[in-house]
Protein backbone atom coordinates (compact mmCIF):
# COMPACT_ATOMS: atom_id res chain seq x y z
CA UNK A 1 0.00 0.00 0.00
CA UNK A 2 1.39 3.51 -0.98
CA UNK A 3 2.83 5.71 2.11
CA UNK A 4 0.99 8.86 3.01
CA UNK A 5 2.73 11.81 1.13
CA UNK A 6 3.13 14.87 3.20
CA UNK A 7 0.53 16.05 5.50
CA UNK A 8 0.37 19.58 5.72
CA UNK A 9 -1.27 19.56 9.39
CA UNK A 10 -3.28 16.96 11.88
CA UNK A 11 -3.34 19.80 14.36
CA UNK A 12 -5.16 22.81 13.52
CA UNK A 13 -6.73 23.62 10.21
CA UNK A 14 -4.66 26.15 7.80
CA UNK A 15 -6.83 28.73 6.13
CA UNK A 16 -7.59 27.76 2.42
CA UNK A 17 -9.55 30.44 0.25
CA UNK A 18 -11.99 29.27 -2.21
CA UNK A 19 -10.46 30.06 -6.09
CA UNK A 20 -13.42 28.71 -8.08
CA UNK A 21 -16.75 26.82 -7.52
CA UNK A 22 -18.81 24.95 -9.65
CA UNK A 23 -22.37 23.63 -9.30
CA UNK A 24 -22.36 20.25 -11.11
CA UNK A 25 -25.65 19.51 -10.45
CA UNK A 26 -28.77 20.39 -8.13
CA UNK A 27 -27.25 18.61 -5.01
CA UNK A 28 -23.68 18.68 -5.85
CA UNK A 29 -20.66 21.10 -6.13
CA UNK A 30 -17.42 21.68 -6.76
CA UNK A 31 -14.93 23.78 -4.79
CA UNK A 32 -11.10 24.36 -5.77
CA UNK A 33 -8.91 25.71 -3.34
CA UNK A 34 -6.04 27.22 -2.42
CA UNK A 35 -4.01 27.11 1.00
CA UNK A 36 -3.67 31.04 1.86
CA UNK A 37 -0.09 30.21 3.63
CA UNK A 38 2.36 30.20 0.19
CA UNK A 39 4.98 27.65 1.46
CA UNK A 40 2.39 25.08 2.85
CA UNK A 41 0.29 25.26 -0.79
CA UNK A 42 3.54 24.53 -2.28
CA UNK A 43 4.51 21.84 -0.21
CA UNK A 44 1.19 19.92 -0.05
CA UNK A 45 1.24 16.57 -1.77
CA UNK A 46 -1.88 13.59 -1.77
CA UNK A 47 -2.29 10.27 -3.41
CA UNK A 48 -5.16 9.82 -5.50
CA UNK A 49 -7.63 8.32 -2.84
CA UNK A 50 -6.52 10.61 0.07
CA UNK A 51 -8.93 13.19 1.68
CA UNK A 52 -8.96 16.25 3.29
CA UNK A 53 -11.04 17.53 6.24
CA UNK A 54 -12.49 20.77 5.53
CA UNK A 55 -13.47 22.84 8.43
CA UNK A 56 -16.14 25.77 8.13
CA UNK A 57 -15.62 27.98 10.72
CA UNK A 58 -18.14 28.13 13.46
CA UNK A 59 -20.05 24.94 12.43
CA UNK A 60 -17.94 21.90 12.24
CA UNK A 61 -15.65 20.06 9.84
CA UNK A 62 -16.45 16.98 6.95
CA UNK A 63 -13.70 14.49 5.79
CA UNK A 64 -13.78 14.71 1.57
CA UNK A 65 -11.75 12.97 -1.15
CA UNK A 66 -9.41 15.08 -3.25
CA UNK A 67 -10.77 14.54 -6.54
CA UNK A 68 -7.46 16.73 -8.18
CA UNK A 69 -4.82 15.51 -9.83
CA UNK A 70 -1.46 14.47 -7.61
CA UNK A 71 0.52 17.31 -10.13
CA UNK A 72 -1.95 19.84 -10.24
CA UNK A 73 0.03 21.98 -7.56
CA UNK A 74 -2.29 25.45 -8.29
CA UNK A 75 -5.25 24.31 -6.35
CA UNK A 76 -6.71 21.58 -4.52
CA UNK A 77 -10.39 20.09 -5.64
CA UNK A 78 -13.61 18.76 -3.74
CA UNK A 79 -16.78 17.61 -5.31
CA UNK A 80 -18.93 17.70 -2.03
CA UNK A 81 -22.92 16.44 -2.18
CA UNK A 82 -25.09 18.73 0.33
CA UNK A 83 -26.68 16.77 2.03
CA UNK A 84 -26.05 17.80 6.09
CA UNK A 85 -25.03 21.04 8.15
CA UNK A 86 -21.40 20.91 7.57
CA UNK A 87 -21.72 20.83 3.55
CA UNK A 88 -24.55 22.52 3.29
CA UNK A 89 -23.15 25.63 4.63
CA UNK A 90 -19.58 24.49 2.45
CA UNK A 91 -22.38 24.96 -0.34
CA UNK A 92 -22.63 28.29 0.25
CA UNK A 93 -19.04 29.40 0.10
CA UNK A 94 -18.35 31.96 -2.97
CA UNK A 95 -14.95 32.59 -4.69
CA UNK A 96 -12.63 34.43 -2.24
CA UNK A 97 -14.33 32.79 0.94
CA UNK A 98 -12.36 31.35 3.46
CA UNK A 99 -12.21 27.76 5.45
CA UNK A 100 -10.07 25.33 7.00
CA UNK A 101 -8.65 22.50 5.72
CA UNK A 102 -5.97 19.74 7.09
CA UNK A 103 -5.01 17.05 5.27
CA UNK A 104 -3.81 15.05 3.79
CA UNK A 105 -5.12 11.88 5.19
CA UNK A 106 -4.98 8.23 5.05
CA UNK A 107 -3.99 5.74 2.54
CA UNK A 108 -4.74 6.33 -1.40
CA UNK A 109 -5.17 3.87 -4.20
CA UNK A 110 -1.44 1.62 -4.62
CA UNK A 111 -1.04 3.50 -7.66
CA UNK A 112 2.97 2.52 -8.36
CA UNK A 113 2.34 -1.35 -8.26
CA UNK A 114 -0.27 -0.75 -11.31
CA UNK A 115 2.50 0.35 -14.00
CA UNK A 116 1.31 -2.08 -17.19
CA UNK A 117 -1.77 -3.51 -16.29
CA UNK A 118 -5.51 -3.06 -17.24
CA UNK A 119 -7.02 -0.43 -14.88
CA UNK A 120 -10.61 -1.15 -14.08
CA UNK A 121 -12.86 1.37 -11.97
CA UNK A 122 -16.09 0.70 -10.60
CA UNK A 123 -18.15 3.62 -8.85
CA UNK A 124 -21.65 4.32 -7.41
CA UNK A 125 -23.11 7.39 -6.77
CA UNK A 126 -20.95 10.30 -6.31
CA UNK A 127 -18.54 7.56 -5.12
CA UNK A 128 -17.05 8.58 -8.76
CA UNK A 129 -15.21 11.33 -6.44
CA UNK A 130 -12.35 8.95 -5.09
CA UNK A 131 -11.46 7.84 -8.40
CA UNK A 132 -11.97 10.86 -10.29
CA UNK A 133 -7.64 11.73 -9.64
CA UNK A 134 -7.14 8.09 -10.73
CA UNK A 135 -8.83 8.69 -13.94
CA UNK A 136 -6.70 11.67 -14.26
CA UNK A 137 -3.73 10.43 -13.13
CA UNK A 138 -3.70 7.58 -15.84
CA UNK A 139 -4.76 9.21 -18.91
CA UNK A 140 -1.80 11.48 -18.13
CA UNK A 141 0.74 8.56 -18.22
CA UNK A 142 -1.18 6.98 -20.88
CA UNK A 143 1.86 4.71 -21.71
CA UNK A 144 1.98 3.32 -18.37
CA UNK A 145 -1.21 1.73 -17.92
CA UNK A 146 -3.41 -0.92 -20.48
CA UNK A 147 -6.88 -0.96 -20.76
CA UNK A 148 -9.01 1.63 -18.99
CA UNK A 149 -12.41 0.66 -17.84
CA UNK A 150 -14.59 3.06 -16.84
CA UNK A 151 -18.02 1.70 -14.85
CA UNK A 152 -20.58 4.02 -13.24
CA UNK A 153 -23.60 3.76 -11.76
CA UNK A 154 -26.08 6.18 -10.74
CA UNK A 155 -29.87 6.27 -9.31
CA UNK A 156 -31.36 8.72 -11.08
CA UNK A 157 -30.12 9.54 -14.72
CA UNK A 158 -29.86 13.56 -13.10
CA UNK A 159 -27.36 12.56 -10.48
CA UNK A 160 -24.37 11.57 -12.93
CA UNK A 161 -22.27 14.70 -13.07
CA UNK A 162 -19.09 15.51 -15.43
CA UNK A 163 -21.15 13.59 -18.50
CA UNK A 164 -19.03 15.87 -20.68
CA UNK A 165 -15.75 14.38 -19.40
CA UNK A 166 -17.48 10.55 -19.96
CA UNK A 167 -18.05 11.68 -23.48
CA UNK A 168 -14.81 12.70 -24.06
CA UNK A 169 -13.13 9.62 -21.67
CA UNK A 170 -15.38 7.22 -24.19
CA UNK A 171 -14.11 8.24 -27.20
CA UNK A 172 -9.95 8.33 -26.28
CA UNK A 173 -7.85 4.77 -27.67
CA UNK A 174 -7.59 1.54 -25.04
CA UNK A 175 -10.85 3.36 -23.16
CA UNK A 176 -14.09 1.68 -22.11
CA UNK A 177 -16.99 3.88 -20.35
CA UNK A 178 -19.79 2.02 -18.82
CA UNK A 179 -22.41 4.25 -17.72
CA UNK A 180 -26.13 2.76 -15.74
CA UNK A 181 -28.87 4.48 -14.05
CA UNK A 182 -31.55 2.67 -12.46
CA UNK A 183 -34.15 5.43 -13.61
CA UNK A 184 -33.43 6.83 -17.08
CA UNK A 185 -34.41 9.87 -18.41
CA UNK A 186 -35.55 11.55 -21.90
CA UNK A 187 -32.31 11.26 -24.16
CA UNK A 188 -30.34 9.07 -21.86
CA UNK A 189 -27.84 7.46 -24.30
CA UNK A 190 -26.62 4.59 -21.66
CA UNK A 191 -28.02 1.72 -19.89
CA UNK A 192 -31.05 1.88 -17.64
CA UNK A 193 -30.45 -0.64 -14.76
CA UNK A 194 -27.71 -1.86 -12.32
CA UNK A 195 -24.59 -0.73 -12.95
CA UNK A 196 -23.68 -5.02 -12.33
CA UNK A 197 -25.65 -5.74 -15.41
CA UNK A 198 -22.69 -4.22 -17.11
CA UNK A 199 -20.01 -6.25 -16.20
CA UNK A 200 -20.32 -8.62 -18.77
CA UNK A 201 -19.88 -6.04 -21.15
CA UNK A 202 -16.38 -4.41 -19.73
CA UNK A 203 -13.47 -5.52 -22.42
CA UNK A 204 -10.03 -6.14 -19.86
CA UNK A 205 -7.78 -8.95 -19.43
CA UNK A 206 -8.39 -10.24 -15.32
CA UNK A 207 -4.94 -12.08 -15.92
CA UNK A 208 -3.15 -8.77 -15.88
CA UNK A 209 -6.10 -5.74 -14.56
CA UNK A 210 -6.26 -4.31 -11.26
CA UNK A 211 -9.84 -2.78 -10.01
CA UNK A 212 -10.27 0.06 -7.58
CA UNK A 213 -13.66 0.51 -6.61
CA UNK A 214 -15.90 2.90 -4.20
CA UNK A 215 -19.56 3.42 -3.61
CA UNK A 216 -22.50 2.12 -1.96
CA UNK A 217 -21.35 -1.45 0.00
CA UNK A 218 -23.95 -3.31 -1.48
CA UNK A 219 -22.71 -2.42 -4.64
CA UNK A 220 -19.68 -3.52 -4.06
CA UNK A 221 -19.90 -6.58 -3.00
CA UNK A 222 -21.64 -7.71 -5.99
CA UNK A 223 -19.35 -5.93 -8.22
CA UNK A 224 -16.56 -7.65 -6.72
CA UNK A 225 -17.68 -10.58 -6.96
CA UNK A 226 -18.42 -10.51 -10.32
CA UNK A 227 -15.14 -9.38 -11.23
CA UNK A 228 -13.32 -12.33 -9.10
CA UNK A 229 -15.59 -14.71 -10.84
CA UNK A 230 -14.31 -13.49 -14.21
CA UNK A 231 -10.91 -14.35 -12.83
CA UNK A 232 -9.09 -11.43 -11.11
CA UNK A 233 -7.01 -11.76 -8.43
CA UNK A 234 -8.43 -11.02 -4.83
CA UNK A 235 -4.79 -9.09 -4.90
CA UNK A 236 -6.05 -6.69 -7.24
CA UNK A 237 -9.21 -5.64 -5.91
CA UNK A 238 -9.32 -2.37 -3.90
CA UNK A 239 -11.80 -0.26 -2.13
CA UNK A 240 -12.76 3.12 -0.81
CA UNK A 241 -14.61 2.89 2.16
CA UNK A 242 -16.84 5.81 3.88
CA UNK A 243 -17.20 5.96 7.70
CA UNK A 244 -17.87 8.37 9.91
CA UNK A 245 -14.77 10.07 9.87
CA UNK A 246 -13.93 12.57 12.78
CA UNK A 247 -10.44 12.82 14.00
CA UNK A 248 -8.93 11.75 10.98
CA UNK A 249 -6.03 10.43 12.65
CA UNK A 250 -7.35 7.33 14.36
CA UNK A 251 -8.16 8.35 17.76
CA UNK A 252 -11.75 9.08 18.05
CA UNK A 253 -12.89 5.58 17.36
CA UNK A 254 -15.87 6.84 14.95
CA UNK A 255 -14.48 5.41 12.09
CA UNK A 256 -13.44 1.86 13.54
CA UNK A 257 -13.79 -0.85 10.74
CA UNK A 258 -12.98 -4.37 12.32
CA UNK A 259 -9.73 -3.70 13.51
CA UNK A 260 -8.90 -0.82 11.60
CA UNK A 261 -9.92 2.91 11.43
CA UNK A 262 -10.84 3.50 7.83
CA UNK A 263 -9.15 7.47 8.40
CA UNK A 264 -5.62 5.77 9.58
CA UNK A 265 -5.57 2.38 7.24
CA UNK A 266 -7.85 3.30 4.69
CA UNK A 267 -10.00 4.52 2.96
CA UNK A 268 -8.39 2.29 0.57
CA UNK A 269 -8.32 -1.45 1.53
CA UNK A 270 -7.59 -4.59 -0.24
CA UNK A 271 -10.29 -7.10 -0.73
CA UNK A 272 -8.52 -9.43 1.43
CA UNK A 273 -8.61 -6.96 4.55
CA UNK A 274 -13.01 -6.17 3.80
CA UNK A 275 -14.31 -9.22 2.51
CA UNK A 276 -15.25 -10.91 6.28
CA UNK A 277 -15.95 -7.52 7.25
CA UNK A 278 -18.13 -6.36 4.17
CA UNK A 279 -20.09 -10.28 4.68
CA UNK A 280 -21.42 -9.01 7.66
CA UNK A 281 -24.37 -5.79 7.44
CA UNK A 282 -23.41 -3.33 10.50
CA UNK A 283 -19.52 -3.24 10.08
């Protein structure tokens, strides 16, 4: 598993200033944003997979993945759903607002022990967030990676944001976008139904792929083990799982996952670490 890169703070937050926001769709936003300190913006590094915790002042503080990429040192980007106190008033925020943020935190997607191999990512709901920097990160070192395989599923046919970037993903060489919804809509050009019923369609070699994966559990579960059952190593399965993250350094307990606080060891986990856990509803 990759080691953290630097973490800018576990202690207090550092003030970050909102540089550009973007409304993706009713429910969901995007914020981009820079650390006001100079020296600490230029020395913050993530893995794809990492979060942050960002901190509104006077109301509390959220953990949420960096969906940037790792060399994309000008800002650092959220997608954040609205959907409690914290975010909701994050949803407000305007260009040139102010908030905290420390990070980065836990353990991102093994990225360096991927070099060759068919990359296949599997997301529900806006769990598309964590994997967003993969995405980026591998069609930027093209020549590293095979086969990309991109699978998304949504609820509603309104909730899948960035459709523009699917578009273009879809139509670059050695690419594969799978997109579901389990309610379509008027001109929805992609499959109505579980985003499983598309496995059977997704064109990689198991042999030599790796699959990162994040989302709803039940989702999960069946996508993995449809995607063992077509051959791929348990070795090369990986998800991002969501707790209720606090601390972010492993000492609150909130988070605990088995024997492991999904802030400190994860969010990314191997399937060999989640599958007792993830057989069992409650954990």
């Amino acid at each position: 598993m990759n080691a953290m890169p630097h973490m800018v703070h576990a202690g207090p937050p550092h003030a970050a200033t909102v540089v550009a926001r973007t409304q993706e769709s009713p429910g969901i936003f995007s914020l981009q944003l820079r650390l006001d300190d100079a020296a600490a913006q230029a020395a913050y590094r993530f893995a794809p997979g990492q979060f942050n915790m960002l901190y509104l002042y006077g109301v509390g503080e959220v953990p949420i993945s960096i969906m940037s990429d790792p060399e994309e040192r000008a800002v650092i980007g959220h997608t954040i759903r609205a959907q409690g106190r914290v975010t909701q008033g994050l949803a407000a925020l305007q260009p040139g607002d102010t908030l905290g943020l420390r990070g980065p935190f836990g353990r991102g997607w093994p990225l360096q022990e991927m070099g060759g191999r068919d990359v296949v990512l599997v997301t529900g709901g806006l769990g598309c967030a964590p994997v967003v920097s993969v995405i980026h990160y591998v069609l930027r070192r093209r020549e590293r990676f095979g086969k990309l395989v991109i699978i998304q599923g949504v609820k509603h046919a309104e909730d899948l944001i960035w459709r523009e970037q699917y578009d273009r993903w879809a139509k670059l060489p050695d690419t594969q976008v799978l997109v579901a919804a389990s309610e379509g809509a008027a001109l929805w050009p992609w499959h109505v139904g579980r985003v499983t019923e598309l496995f059977c369609l997704a064109r990689f070699n198991p042999e030599r792929a790796v699959a990162m994966m994040c989302g709803p559990e039940g989702m999960m579960r069946a996508a993995a083990d449809s995607l063992l059952s077509r051959g791929l190593p348990e070795s090369h399965l990986y998800l991002s799982m969501e707790r209720n993250m606090q601390c972010a350094v492993g000492r609150c307990g909130h988070c605990q996952f088995g024997g492991a606080f999904v802030c400190r060891d994860g969010p990314v986990f191997d399937w060999g670490q989640v599958k007792t856990l993830l057989a069992h509803r409650g954990y």
